[in-house]
Protein backbone atom coordinates (compact mmCIF):
# COMPACT_ATOMS: atom_id res chain seq x y z
CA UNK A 1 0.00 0.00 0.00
CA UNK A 2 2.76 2.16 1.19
CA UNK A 3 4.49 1.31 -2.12
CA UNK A 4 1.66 2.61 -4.26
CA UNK A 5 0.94 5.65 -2.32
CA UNK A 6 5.01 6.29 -3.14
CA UNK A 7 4.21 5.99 -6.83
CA UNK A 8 0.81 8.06 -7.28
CA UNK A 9 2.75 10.60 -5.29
CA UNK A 10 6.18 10.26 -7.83
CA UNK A 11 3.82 10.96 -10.63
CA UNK A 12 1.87 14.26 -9.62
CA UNK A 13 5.10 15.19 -8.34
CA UNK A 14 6.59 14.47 -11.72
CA UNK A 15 3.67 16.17 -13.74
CA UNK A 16 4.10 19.51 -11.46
CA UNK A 17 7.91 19.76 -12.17
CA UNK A 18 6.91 19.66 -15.95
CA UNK A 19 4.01 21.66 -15.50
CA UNK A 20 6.34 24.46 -13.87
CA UNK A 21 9.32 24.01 -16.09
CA UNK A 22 7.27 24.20 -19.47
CA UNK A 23 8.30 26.98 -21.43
CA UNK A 24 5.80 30.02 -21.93
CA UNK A 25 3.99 29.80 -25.79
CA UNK A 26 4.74 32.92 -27.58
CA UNK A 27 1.62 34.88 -27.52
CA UNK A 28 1.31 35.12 -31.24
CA UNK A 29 0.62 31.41 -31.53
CA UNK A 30 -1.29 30.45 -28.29
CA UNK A 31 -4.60 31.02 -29.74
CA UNK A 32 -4.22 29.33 -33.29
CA UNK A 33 -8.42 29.56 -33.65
CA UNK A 34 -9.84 31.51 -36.60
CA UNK A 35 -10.85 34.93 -36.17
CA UNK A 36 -14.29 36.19 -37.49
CA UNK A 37 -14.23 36.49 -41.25
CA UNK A 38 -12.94 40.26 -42.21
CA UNK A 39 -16.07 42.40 -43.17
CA UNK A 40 -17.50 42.17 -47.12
CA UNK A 41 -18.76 46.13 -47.22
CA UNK A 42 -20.59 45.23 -51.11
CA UNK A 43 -22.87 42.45 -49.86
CA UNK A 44 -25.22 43.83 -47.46
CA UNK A 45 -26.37 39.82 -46.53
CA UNK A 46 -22.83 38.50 -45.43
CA UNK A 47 -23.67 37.78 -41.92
CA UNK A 48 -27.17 37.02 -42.80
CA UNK A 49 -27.62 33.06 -41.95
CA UNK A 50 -30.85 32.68 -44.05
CA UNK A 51 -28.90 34.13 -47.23
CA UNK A 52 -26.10 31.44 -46.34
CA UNK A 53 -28.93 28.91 -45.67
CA UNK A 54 -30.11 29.93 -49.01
CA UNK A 55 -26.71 30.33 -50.79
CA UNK A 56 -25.97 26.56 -49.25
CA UNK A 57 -29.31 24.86 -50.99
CA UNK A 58 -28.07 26.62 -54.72
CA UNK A 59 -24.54 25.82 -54.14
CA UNK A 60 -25.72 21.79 -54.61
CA UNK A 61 -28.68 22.79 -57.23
CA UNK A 62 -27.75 21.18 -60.79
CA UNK A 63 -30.59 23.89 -62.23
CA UNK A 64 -28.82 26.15 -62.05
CA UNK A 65 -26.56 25.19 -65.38
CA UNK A 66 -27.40 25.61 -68.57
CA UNK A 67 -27.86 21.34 -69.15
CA UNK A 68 -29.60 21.53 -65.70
CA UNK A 69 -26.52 18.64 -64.98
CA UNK A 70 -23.90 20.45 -63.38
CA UNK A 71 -23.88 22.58 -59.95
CA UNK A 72 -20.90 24.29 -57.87
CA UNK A 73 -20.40 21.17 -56.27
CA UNK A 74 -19.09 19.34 -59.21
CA UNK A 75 -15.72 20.91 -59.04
CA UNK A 76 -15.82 21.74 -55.61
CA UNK A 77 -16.51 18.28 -53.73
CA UNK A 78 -17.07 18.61 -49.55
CA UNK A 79 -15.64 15.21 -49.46
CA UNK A 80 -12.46 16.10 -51.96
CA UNK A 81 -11.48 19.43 -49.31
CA UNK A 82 -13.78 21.53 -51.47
CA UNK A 83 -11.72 21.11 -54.76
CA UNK A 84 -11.94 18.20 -57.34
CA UNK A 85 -8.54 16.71 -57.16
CA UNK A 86 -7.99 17.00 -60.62
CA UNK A 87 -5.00 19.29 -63.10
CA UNK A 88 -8.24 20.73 -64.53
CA UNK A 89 -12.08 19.84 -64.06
CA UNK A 90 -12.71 16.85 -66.79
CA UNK A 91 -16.29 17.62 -66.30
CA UNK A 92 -15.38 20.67 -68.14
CA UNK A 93 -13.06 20.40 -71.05
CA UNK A 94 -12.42 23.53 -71.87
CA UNK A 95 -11.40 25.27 -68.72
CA UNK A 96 -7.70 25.19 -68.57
CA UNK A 97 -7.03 25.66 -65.20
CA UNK A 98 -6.83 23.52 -61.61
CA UNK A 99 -10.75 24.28 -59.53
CA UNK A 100 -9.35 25.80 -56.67
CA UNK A 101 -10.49 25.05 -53.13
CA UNK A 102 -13.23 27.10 -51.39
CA UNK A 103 -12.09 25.94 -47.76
CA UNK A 104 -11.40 29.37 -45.53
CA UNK A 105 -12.41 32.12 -48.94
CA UNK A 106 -14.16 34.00 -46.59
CA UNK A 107 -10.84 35.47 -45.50
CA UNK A 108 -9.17 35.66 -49.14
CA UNK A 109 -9.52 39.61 -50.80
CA UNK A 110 -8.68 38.08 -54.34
CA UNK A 111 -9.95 35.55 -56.17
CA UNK A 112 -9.31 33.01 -59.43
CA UNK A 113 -6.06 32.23 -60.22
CA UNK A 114 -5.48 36.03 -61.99
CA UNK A 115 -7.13 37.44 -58.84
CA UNK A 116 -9.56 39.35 -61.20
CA UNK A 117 -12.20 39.04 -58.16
CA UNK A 118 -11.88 40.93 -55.87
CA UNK A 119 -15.42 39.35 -53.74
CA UNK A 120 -16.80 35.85 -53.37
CA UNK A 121 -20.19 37.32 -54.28
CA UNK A 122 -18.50 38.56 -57.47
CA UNK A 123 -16.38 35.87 -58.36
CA UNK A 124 -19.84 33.46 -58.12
CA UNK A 125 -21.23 35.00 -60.29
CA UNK A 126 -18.83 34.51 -63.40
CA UNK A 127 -18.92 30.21 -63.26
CA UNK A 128 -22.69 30.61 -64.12
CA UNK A 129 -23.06 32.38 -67.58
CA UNK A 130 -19.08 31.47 -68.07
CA UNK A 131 -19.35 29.40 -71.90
CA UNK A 132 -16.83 27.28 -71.03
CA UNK A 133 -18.69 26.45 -67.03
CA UNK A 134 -22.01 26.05 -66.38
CA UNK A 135 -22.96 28.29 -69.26
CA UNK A 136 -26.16 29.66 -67.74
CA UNK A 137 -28.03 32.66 -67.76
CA UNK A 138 -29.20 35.00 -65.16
CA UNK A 139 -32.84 35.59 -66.58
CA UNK A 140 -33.07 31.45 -66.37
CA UNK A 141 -31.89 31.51 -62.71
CA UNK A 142 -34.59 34.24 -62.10
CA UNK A 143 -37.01 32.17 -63.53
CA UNK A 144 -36.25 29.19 -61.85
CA UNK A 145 -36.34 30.78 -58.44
CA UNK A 146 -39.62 32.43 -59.67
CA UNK A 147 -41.35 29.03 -60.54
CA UNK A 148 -39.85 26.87 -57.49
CA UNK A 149 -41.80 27.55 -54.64
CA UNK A 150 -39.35 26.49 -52.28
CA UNK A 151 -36.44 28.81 -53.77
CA UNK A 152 -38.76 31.61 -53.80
CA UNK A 153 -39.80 31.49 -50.05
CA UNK A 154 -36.40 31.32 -49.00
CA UNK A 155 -35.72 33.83 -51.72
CA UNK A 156 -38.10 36.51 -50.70
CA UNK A 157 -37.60 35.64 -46.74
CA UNK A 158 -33.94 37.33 -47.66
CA UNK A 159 -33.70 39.80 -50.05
CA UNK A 160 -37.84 40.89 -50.14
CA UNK A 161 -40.26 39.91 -52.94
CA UNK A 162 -39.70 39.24 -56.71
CA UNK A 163 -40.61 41.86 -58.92
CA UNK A 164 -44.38 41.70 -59.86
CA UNK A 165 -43.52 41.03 -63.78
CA UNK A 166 -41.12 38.23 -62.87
CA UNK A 167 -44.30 36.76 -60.69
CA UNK A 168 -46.87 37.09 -63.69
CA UNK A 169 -43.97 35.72 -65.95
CA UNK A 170 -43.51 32.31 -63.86
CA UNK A 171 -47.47 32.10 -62.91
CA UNK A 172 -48.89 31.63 -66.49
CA UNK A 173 -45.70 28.77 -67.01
CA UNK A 174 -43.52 31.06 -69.24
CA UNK A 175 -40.25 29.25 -70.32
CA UNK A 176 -41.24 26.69 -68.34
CA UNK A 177 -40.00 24.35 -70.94
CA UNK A 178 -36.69 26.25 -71.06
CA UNK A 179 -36.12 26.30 -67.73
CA UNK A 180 -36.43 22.90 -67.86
CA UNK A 181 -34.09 21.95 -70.47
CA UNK A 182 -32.13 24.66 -70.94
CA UNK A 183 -31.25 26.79 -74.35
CA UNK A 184 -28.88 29.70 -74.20
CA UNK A 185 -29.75 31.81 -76.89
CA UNK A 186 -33.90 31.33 -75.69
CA UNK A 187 -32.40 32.82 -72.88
CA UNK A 188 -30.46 35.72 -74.23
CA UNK A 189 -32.90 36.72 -76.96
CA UNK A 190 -35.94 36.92 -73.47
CA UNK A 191 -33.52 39.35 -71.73
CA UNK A 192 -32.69 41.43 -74.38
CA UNK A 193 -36.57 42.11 -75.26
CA UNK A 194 -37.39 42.93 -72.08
CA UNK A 195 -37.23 46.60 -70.72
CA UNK A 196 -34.13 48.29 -69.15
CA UNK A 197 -36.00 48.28 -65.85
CA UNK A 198 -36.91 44.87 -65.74
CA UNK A 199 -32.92 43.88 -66.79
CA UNK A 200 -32.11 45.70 -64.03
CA UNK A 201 -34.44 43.82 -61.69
CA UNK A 202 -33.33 40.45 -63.27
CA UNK A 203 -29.64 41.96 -62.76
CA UNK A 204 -30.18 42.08 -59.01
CA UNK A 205 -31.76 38.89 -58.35
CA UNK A 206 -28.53 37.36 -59.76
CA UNK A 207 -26.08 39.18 -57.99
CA UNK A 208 -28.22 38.55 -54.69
């Protein structure tokens, strides 16, 4: 008994002397933790959960392409560290360069490769209409929130209710077809008739 008293009191003794005797962690690198993301002064919504609730559900959305086959997530897989693994996306021949990560961007100030972004809510934007990405267009996106009732609750819970026209538009089953399947040039000939205002309108649902 004696004997093992001896050794439990050896071993705090032991783990005090090193407890003591440690050396003291340079304050720079005691807290190693992530700070708050830096502030985004152009997007109004960046702390806004529901817009990243929102943001989240589109990110995995295939509709969102022009072939309604290919969303964010193809070349930036959660189980692949956000990336795709891959020299250059194969699901997209004619990009020529490597899909970059999108672990930690809330802290980056540049982004693509040339740094030609200089916000995440800018640089999203560019993958969707992009010919040689998703090749998209921002009147079908607008439509296809318009005509999913799910998308457009969440939609309108964030950034306020679509624009009556848009509303009408989706109601009577406009493009539906389109929407569906997806053509381009249906797409950019639809914009292009409508009025400046209503561009503008369309406009602003895609960058939100």
């Amino acid at each position: 008994m004696l004997a093992r008293i001896g050794t439990i009191f050896m071993t705090f003794a032991a783990v005090a002397f090193c407890v003591e005797t440690m050396p003291t962690l340079d304050p720079r690198i005691q807290d190693l933790r992530l700070r708050p993301p830096p502030p985004s002064p152009g997007n109004r919504f960046a702390i806004s959960g529901l817009a990243a609730s929102f943001g989240q559900r589109l990110f995995f959305d295939s509709r969102l392409s022009g072939n309604n086959s290919e969303s964010c997530a193809i070349c930036h897989v959660p189980a692949k560290g956000w990336g795709d693994r891959e020299p250059v996306p194969s699901r997209f021949p004619k990009v020529k360069r490597n899909s970059q990560t999108i672990w930690n961007v809330a802290y980056f100030s540049a982004f693509f490769w040339d740094g030609r972004a200089d916000s995440l809510w800018a640089q999203a934007l560019v993958p969707l209409e992009g010919a040689d990405e998703m090749d998209s267009h921002r009147l079908k996106i607008a439509m296809l929130i318009a005509q999913d009732s799910y998308l457009r609750t969440n939609y309108e819970a964030v950034f306020g209710p679509l624009p009556e026209f848009l509303r009408r538009r989706a109601e009577r089953g406009a493009d539906a077809s389109e929407t569906q399947y997806g053509s381009h040039d249906y797409w950019g000939s639809a914009f292009a008739a409508m009025s400046e205002d209503e561009r503008d309108r369309i406009n602003q649902i895609f960058a939100n």
